[in-house]
Structure formats: C-alpha cells, structure tokens
Protein backbone atom coordinates (compact mmCIF):
# COMPACT_ATOMS: atom_id res chain seq x y z
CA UNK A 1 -33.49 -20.67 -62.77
CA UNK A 2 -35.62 -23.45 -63.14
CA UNK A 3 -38.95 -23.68 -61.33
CA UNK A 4 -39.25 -26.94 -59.15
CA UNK A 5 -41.42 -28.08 -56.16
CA UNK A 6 -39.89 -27.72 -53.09
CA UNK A 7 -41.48 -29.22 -49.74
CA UNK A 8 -42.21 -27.38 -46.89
CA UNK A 9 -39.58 -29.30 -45.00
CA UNK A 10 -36.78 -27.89 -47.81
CA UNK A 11 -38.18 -24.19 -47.53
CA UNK A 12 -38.23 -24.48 -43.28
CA UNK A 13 -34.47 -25.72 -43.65
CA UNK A 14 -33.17 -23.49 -45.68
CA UNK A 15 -34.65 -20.63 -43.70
CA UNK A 16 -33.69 -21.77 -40.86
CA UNK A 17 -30.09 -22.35 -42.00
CA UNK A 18 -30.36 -18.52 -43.29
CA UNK A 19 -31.68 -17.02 -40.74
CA UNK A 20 -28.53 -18.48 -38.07
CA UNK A 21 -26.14 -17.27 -40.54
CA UNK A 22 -27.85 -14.28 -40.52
CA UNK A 23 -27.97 -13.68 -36.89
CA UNK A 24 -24.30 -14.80 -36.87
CA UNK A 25 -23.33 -11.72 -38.84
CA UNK A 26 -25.66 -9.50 -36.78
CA UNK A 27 -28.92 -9.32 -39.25
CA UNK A 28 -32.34 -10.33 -39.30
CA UNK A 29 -33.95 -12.78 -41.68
CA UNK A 30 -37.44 -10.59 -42.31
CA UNK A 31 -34.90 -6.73 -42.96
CA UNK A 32 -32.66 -8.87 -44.95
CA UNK A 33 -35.50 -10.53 -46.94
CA UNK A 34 -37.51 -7.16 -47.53
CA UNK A 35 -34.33 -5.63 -48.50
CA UNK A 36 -33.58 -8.43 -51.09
CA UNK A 37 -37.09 -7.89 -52.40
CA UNK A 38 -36.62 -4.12 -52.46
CA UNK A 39 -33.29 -5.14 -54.42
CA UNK A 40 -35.70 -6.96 -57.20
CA UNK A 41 -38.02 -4.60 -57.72
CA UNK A 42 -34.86 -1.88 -58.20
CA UNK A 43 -33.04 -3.89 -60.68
CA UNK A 44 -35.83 -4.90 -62.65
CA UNK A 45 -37.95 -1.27 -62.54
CA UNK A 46 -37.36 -1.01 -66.15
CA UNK A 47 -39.22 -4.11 -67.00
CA UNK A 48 -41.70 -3.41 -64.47
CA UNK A 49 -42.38 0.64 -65.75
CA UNK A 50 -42.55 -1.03 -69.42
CA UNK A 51 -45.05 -3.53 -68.36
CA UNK A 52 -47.51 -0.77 -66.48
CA UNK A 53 -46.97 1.34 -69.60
CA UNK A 54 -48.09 -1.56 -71.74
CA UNK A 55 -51.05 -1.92 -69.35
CA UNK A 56 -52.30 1.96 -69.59
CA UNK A 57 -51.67 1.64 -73.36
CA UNK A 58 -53.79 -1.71 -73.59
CA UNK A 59 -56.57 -0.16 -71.45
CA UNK A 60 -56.97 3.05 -73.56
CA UNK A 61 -57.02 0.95 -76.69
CA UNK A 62 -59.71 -1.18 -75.77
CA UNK A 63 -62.37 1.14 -74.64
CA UNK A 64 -61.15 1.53 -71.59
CA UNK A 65 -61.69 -1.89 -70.06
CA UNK A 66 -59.14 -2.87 -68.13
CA UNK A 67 -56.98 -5.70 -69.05
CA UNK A 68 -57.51 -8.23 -66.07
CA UNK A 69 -61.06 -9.44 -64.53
CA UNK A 70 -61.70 -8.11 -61.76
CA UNK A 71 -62.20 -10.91 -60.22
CA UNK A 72 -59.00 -11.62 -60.21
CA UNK A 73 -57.39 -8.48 -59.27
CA UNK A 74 -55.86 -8.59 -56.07
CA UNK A 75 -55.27 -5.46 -54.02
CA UNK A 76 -51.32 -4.91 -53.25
C-alpha cells in the first residue's frame, strides 16, 4: 500500500463513515479498532520475534550498547 497524505478532513470521514457502519452491525469503532490492531501484531509476530531477536543479537555484539539512543526511545 502506498503511503500518501491524507487530511484530517479524509481521516474524520472515513471514521465517521466506519464507525455508523459499525454501530449498524452492533460494534464499536475503538473494540473493533484494537481488535484489528491485535489482528496485526498476530499475523505479523514472526517478523516482529525476528526483529527483537536481531535487536538482543545486535546489542550483545556491540558491547552491550543498545541499538537506539535513548533519546529516542519511547516507552510503550
């Protein structure tokens, strides 16, 4: 999918269109949108467990400093 900037008007739209058809089938917007995230990080958990294993390999290889500035770490 390719990335491209969409205004704030397009993003309020859309979720507003979503979150009637939502409602119209008896969900809500913010359980269906944290179970569609859940969804993501279960289909790609491979990628993600290969990635964090990359990341404990890279920080034991260089003298255990980790790999991003901690600066710029952000807490999850």
């Amino acid at each position: 999918m390719a990335s491209q900037a969409i205004s704030k008007q397009e993003l309020k739209k859309s979720k507003v269109m979503a979150t009637l058809h939502l409602e119209a089938k008896g969900l809500v917007y913010e359980e269906w949108l944290h179970e569609q995230h859940l969804k993501v990080a279960e289909e790609n958990q491979d990628v993600i467990e290969q990635a964090l294993e990359l990341l404990i390999k890279h920080n034991k290889d260089v003298d255990k400093k980790p790999y991003f500035n901690s600066k710029s770490n952000t807490e999850i």
